[in-house]
Protein backbone atom coordinates (compact mmCIF):
# COMPACT_ATOMS: atom_id res chain seq x y z
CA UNK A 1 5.30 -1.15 33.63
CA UNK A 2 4.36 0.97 30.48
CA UNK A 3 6.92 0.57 28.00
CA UNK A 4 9.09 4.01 27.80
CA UNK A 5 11.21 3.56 24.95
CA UNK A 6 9.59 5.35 21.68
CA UNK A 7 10.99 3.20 18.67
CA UNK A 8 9.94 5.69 16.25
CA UNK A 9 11.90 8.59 17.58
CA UNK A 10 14.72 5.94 17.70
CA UNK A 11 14.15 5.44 14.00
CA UNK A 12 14.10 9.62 13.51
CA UNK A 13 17.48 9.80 14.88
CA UNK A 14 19.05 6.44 12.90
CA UNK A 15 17.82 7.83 9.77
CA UNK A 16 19.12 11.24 10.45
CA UNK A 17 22.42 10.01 11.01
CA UNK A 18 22.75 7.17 8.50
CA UNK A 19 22.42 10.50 5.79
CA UNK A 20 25.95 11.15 7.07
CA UNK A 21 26.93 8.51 5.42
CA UNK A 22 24.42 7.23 2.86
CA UNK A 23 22.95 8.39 -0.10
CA UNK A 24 19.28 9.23 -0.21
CA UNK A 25 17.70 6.92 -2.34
CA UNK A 26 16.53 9.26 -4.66
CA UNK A 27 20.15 10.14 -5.27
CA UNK A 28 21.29 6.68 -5.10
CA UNK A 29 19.40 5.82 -7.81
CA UNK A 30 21.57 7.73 -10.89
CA UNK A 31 20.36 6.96 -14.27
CA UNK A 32 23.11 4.54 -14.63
CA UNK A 33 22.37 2.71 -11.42
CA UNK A 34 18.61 2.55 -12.09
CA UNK A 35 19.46 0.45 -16.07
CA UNK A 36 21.94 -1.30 -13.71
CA UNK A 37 19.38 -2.65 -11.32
CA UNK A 38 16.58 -3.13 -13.99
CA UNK A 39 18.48 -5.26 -15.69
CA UNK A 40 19.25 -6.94 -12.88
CA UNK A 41 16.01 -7.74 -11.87
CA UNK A 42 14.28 -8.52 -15.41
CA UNK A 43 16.98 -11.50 -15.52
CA UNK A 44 14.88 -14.89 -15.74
CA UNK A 45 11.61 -13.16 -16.53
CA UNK A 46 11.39 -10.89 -13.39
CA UNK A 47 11.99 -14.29 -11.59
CA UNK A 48 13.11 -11.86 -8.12
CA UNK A 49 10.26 -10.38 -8.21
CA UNK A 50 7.45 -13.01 -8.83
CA UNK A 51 8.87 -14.57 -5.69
CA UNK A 52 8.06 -11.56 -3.94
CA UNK A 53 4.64 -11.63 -5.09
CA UNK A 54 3.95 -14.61 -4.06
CA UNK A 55 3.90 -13.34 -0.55
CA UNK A 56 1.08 -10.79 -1.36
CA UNK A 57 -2.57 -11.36 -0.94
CA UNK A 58 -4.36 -10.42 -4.14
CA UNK A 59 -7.34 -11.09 -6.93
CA UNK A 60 -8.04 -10.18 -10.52
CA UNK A 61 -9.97 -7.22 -9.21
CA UNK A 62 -7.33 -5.78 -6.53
CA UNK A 63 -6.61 -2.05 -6.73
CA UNK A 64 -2.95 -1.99 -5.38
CA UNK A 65 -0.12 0.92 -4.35
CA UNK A 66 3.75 0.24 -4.52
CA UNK A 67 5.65 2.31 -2.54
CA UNK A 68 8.81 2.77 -3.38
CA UNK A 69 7.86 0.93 -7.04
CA UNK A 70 11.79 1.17 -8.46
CA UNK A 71 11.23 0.11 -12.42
CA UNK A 72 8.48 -1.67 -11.56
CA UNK A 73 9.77 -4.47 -9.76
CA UNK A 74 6.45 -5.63 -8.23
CA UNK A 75 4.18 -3.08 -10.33
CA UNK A 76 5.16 -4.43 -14.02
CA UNK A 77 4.50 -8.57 -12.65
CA UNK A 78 1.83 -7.53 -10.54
CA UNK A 79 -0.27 -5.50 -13.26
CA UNK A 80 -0.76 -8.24 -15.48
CA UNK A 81 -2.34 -10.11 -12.83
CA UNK A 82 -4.40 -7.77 -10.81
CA UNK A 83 -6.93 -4.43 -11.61
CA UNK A 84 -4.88 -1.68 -11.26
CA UNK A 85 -1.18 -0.50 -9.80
CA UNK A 86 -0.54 2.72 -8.65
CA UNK A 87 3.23 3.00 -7.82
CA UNK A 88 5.25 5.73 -6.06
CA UNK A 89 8.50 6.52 -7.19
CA UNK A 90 10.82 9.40 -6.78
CA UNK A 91 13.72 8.89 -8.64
CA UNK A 92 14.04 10.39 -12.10
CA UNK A 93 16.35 7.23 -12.87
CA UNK A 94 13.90 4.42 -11.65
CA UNK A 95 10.48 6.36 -12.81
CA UNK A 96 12.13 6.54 -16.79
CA UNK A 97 12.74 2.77 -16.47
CA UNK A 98 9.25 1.89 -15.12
CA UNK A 99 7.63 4.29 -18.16
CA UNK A 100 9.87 2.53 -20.34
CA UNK A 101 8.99 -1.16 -19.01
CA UNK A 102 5.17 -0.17 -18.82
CA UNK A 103 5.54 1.02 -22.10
CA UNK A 104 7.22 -2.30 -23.34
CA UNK A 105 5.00 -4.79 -21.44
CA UNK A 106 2.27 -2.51 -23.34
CA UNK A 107 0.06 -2.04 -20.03
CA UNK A 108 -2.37 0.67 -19.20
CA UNK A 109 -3.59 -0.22 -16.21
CA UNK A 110 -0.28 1.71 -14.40
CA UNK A 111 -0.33 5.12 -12.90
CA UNK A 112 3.06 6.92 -10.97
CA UNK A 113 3.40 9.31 -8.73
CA UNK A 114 7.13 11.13 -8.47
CA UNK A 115 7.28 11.40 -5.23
CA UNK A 116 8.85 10.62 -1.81
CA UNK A 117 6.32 8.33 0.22
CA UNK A 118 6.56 11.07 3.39
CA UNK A 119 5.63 14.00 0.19
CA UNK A 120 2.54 12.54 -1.22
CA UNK A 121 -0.77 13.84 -0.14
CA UNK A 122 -3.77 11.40 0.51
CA UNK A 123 -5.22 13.28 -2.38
CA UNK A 124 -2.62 12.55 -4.79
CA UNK A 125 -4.40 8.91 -5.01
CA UNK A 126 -6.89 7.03 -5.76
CA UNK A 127 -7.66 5.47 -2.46
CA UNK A 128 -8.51 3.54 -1.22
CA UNK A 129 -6.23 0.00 -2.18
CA UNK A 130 -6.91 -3.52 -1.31
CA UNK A 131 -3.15 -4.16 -0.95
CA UNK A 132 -0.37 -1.17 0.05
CA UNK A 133 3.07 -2.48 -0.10
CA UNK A 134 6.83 -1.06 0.21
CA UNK A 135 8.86 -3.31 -0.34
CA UNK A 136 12.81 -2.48 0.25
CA UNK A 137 11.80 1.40 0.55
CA UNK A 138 11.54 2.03 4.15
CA UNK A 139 13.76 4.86 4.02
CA UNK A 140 11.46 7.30 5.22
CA UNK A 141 12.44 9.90 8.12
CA UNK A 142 9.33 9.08 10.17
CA UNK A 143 8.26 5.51 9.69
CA UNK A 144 5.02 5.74 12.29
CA UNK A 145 3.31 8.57 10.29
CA UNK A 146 4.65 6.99 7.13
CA UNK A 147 2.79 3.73 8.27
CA UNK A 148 -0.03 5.46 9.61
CA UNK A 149 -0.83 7.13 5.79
CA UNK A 150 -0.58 3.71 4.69
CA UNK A 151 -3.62 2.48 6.80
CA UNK A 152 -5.32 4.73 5.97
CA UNK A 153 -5.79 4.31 2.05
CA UNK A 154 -5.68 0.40 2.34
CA UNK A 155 -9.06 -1.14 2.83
CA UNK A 156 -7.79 -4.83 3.47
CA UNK A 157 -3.66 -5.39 3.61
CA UNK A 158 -0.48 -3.51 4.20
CA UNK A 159 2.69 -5.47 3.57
CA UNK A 160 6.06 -3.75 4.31
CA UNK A 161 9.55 -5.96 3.41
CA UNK A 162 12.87 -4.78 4.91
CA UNK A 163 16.13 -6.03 5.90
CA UNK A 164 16.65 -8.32 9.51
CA UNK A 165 20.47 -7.38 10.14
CA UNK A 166 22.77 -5.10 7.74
CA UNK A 167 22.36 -6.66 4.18
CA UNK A 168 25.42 -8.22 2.89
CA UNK A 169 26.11 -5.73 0.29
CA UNK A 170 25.78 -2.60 2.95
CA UNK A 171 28.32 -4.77 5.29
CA UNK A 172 30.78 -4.04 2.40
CA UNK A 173 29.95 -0.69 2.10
CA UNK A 174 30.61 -0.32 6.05
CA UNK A 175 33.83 -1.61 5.88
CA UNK A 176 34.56 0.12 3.15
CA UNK A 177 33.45 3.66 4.52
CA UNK A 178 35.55 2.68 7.86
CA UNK A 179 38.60 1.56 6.22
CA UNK A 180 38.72 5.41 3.54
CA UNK A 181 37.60 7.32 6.61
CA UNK A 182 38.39 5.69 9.68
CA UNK A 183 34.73 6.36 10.99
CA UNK A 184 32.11 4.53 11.76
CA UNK A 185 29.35 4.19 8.92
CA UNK A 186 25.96 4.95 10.09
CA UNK A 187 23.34 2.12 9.01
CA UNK A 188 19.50 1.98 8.71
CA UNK A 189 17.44 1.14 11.39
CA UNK A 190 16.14 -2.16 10.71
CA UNK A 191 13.38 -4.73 10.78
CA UNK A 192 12.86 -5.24 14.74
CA UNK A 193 12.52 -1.19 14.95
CA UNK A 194 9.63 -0.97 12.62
CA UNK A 195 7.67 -4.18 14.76
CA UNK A 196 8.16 -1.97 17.81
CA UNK A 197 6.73 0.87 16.21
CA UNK A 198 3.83 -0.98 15.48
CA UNK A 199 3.22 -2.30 18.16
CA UNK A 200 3.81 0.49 20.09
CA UNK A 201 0.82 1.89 17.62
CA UNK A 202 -1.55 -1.17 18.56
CA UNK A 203 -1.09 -3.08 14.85
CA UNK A 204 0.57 -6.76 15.63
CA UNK A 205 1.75 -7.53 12.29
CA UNK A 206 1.84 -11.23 10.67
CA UNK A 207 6.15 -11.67 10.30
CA UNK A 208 8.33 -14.02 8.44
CA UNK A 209 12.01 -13.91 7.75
CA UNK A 210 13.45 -15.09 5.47
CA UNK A 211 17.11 -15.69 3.63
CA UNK A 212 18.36 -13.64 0.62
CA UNK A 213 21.65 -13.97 -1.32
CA UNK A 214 22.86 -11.10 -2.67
CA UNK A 215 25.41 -11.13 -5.48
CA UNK A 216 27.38 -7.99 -6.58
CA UNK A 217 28.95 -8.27 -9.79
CA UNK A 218 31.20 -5.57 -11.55
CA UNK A 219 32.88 -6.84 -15.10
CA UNK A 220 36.29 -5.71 -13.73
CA UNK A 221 37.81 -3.97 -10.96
CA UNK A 222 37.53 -0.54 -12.21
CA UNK A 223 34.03 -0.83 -12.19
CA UNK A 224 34.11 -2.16 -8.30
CA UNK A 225 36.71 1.18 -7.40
CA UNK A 226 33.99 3.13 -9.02
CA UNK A 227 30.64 2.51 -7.80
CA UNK A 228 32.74 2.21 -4.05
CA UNK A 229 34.09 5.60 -4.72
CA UNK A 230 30.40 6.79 -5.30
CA UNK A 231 29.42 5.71 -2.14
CA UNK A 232 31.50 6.12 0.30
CA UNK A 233 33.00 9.69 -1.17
CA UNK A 234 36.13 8.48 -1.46
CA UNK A 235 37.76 11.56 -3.57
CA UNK A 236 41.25 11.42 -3.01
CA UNK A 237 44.34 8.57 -4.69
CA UNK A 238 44.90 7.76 -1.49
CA UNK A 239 40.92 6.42 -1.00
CA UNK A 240 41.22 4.99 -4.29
CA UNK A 241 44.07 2.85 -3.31
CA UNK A 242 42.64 1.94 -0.50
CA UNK A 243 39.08 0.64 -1.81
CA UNK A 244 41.36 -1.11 -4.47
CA UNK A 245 43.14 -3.12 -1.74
CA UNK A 246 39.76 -3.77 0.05
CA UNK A 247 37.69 -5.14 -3.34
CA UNK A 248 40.79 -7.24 -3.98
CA UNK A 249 40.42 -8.82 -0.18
CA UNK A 250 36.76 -9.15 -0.25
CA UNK A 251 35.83 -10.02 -3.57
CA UNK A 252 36.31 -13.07 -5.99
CA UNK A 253 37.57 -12.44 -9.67
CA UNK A 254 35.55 -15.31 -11.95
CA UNK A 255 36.52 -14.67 -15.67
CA UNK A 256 37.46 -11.56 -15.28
CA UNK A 257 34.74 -10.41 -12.77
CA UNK A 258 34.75 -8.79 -9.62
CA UNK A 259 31.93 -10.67 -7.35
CA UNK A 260 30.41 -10.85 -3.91
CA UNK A 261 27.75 -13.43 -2.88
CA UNK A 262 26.78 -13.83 0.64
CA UNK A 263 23.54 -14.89 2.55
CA UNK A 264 21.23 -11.59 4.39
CA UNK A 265 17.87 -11.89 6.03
CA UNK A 266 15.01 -9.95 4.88
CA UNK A 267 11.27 -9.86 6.69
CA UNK A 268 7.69 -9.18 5.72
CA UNK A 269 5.59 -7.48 7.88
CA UNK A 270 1.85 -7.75 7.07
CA UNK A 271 -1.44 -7.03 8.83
CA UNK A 272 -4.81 -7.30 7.79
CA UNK A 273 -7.03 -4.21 8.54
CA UNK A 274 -9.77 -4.87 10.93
């Protein structure tokens, strides 16, 4: 029997109703949460991200396109080693922290585009790339025409990494949502939807999963109530209390921090064009 399901109207309708409850990324990413997470991943000489690299398939002369670039986690490593990095960003918050790291790193083999993935025309590049990857930025409305544009301006790879199972750090923010508002929060479709979706599309990508340990760390518990408040639009004393008494019963306090580390499973999907 033909299969009937159609994974990628499945994904439509999970990312239309996780926006009840999530931020866009875009929006996510405030000025103040885009320093947050550069500095973040910078720590040990972009150590994060050169193990992410290491999963890629690239030379000295590879043309390559980040989707979903951030402040360069993959593009600032990855352009001292290849030809050229094209990355796609459209946060104001994440794009001023990759011009500032490209400008710091002194490169000049970097080129952005502020956009959304699902905005960008094939024009808008210079296709096509040896390697097209989007890594953590699969929050696209339509992921088979979002993977379809990126077949067709890759002449050799396309490598997309997303999460296997709600992340540790969206778990919290779950519970969180559920305990202020007493409804369920609405989460991303996930790893096994996009592999249907390609299938579904003939593409039978390469896939390994892998373990991740996320640590959230907030100097004290203000800072927790805070960034909780942001996300799960908690705007009354009554919320406030409430995330209080959650952070205190999930969290650890280490000198003074607030902290969260806990194991999640991440994937790469990769196919070679034929």
């Amino acid at each position: 029997m033909m299969n009937t399901i159609d994974y990628g109207e499945i994904w439509k309708t999970m990312m239309s109703e996780s926006k009840k409850t999530n931020f866009e990324s875009d929006r996510f990413w405030t000025m103040e949460e885009a320093v947050k997470y550069d500095t973040q991943i910078k720590m040990d000489n972009w150590n994060f991200s050169k193990s992410l690299i290491q999963r890629l398939d690239f030379t000295t002369d590879s043309k390559v396109l980040d989707i979903g670039s951030g402040p360069g986690t993959l593009t600032i490593p990855l352009a001292g080693m290849v030809k050229h990095v094209t990355a796609v960003e459209p946060s104001d918050g994440m794009l001023y922290c990759l011009k500032e790291n490209i400008k710091a790193m002194g490169l000049n083999n970097v080129s952005w585009i502020q956009k959304k993935w699902e905005d960008v025309d094939i024009k808008d590049l210079d296709a096509p790339y040896d390697v097209v990857v989007a890594s953590f930025s699969l929050a696209m409305p339509d992921i088979r025409e979002a993977v379809i544009k990126m077949n067709n301006v890759s002449s050799k790879y396309v490598y997309l990494n997303w999460f296997a199972g709600m992340p540790s750090w969206e778990k919290t923010y779950a519970e969180a949502w559920q305990r202020v508002h007493g409804t369920p929060y609405n989460i991303y479709p996930q790893i096994d939807c996009v592999y249907k979706v390609l299938y579904d599309m003939g593409i039978y990508p390469n896939i390994t999963v892998y373990p991740d340990y996320w640590e959230l760390v907030y100097p004290e518990m203000e800072d927790a109530v805070t960034h909780y408040k942001r996300i799960v639009n908690a705007t009354t004393a009554e919320h406030e209390e409430i995330l209080k008494k959650y952070i205190s019963e999930t969290f650890s306090c280490e000198n003074g921090d607030v902290r969260m580390k806990e194991k999640s499973y991440t994937a790469w999907l990769w196919w070679e064009k034929s």
